[in-house]
N, C-alpha and C. Protein backbone atom coordinates (compact mmCIF):
# COMPACT_ATOMS: atom_id res chain seq x y z
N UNK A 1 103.74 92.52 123.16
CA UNK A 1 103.46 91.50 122.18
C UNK A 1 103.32 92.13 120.80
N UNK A 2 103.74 91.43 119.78
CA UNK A 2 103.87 91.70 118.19
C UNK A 2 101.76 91.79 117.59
N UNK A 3 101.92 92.91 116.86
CA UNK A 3 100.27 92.50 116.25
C UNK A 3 100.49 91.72 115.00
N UNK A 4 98.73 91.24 115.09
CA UNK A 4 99.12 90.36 113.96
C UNK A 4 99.19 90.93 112.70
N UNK A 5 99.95 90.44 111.76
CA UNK A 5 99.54 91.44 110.44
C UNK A 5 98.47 90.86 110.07
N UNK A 6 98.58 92.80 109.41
CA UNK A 6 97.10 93.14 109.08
C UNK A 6 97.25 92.79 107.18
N UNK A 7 95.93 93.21 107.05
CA UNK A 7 95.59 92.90 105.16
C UNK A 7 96.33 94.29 104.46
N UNK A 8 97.14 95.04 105.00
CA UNK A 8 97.45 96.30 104.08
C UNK A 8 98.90 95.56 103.87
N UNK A 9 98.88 95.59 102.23
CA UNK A 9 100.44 94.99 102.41
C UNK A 9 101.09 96.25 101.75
N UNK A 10 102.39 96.52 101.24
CA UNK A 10 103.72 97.31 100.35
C UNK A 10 103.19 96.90 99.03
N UNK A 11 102.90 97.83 97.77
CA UNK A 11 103.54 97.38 96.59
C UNK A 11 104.07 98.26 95.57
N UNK A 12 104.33 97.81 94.74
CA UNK A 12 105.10 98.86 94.11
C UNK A 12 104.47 98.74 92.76
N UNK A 13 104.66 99.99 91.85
CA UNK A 13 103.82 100.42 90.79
C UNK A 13 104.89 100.60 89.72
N UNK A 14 105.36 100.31 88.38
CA UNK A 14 105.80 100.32 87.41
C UNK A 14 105.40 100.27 86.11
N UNK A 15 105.97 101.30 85.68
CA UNK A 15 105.75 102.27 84.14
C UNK A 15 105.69 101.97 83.53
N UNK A 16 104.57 101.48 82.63
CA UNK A 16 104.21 100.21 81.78
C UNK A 16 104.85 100.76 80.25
N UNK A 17 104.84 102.13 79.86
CA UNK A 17 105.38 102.65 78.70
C UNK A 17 107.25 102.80 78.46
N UNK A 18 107.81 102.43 79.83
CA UNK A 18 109.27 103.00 80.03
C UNK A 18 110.00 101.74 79.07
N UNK A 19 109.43 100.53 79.28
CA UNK A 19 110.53 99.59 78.52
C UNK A 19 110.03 99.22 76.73
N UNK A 20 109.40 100.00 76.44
CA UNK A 20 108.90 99.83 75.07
C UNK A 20 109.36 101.02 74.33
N UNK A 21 109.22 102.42 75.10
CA UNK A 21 109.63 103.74 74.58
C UNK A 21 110.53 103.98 74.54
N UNK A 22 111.59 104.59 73.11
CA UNK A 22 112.54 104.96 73.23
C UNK A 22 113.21 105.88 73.05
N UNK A 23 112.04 107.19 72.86
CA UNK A 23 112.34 108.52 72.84
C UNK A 23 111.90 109.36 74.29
N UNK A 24 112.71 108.23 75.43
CA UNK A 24 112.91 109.36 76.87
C UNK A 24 113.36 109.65 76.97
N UNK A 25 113.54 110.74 77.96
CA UNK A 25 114.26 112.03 78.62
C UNK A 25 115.87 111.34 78.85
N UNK A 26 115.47 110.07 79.76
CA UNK A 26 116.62 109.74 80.19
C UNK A 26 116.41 108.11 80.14
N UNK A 27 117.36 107.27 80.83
CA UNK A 27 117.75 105.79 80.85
C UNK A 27 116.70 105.46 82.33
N UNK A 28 116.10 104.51 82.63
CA UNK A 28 115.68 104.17 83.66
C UNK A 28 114.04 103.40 83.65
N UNK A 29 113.23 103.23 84.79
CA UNK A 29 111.83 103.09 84.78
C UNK A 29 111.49 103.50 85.90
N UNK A 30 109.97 104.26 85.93
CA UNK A 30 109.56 104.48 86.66
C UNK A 30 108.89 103.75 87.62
N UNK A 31 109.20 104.21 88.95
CA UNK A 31 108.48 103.14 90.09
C UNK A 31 108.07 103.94 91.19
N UNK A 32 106.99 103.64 91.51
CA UNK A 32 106.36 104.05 93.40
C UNK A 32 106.04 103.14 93.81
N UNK A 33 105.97 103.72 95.33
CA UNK A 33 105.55 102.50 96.42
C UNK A 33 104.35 103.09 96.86
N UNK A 34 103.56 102.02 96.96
CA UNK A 34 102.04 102.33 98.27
C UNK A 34 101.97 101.20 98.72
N UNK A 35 100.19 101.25 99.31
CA UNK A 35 99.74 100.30 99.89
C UNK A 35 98.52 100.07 99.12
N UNK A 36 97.95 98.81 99.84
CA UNK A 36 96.80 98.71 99.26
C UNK A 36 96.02 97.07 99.93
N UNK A 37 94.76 97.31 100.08
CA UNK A 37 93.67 96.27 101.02
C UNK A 37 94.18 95.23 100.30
N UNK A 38 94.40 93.82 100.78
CA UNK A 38 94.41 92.61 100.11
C UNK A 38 92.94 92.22 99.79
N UNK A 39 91.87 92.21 100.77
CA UNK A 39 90.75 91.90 100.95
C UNK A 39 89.93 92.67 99.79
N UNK A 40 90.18 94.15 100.17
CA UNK A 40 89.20 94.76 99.17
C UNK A 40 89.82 94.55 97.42
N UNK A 41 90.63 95.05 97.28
CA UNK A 41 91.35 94.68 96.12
C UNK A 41 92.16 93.28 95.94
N UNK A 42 92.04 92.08 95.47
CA UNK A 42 92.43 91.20 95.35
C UNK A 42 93.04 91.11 93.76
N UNK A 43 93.05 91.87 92.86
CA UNK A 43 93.49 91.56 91.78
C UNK A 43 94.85 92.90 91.56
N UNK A 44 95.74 93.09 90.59
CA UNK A 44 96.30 93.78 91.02
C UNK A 44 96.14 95.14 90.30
N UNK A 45 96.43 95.98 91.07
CA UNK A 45 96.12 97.35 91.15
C UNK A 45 96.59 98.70 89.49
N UNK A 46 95.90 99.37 88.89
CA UNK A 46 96.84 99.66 87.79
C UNK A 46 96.25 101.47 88.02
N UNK A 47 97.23 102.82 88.08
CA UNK A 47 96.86 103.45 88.44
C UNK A 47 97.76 104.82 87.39
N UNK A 48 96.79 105.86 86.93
CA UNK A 48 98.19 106.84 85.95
C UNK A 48 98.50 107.67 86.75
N UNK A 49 100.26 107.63 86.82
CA UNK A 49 101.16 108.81 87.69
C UNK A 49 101.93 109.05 87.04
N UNK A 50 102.66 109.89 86.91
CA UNK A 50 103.75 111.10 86.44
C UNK A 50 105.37 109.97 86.26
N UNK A 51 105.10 109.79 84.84
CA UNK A 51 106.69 109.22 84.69
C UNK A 51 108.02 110.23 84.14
N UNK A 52 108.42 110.03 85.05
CA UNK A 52 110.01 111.17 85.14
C UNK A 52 110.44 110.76 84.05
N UNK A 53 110.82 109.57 83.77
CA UNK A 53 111.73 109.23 82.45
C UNK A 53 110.87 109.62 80.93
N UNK A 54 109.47 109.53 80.92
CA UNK A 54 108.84 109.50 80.00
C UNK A 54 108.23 111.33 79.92
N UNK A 55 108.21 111.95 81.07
CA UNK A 55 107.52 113.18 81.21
C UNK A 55 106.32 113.03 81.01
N UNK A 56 105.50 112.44 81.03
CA UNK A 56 104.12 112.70 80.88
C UNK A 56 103.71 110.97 81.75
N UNK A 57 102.62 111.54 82.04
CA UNK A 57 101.45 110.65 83.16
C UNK A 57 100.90 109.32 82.45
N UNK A 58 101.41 108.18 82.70
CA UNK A 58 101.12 107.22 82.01
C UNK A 58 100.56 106.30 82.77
N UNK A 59 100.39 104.90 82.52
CA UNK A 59 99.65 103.90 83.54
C UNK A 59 100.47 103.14 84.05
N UNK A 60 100.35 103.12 85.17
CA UNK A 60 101.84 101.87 86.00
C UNK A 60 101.01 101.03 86.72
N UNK A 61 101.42 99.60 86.30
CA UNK A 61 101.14 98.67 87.10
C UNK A 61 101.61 97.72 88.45
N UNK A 62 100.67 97.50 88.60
CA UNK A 62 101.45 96.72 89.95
C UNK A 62 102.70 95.70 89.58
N UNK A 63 103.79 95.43 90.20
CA UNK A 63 104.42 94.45 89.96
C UNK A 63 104.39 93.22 90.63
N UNK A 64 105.23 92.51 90.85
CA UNK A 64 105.17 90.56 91.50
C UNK A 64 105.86 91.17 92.85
């Protein structure tokens, strides 16, 4: 039998500085995937990681 899903869903995180900046490395935006509690976190998630296009560690937010 199938379990039921659980509260950990997929989301993905995007580079809040990549579409405003226009002195990057290269063409693109940055994105990761995690997870994260629906229950415990209900609003959405905003976290600073390492943007390739931008080179330096900026804040990426959750997307839709």
């Amino acid at each position: 039998m199938a379990k039921q899903k659980g509260s950990r869903i997929i989301i993905h995180l995007a580079c809040t500085n990549c579409a405003t900046n226009f002195n990057k490395r290269s063409e693109g935006v940055s994105r990761y995937t995690t997870t994260k509690n629906r229950r415990n976190t209900p609003t959405r998630l905003e976290q600073k990681k390492f943007c390739q296009y931008c080179n330096f560690h900026t804040l990426h937010k959750e997307t839709k």
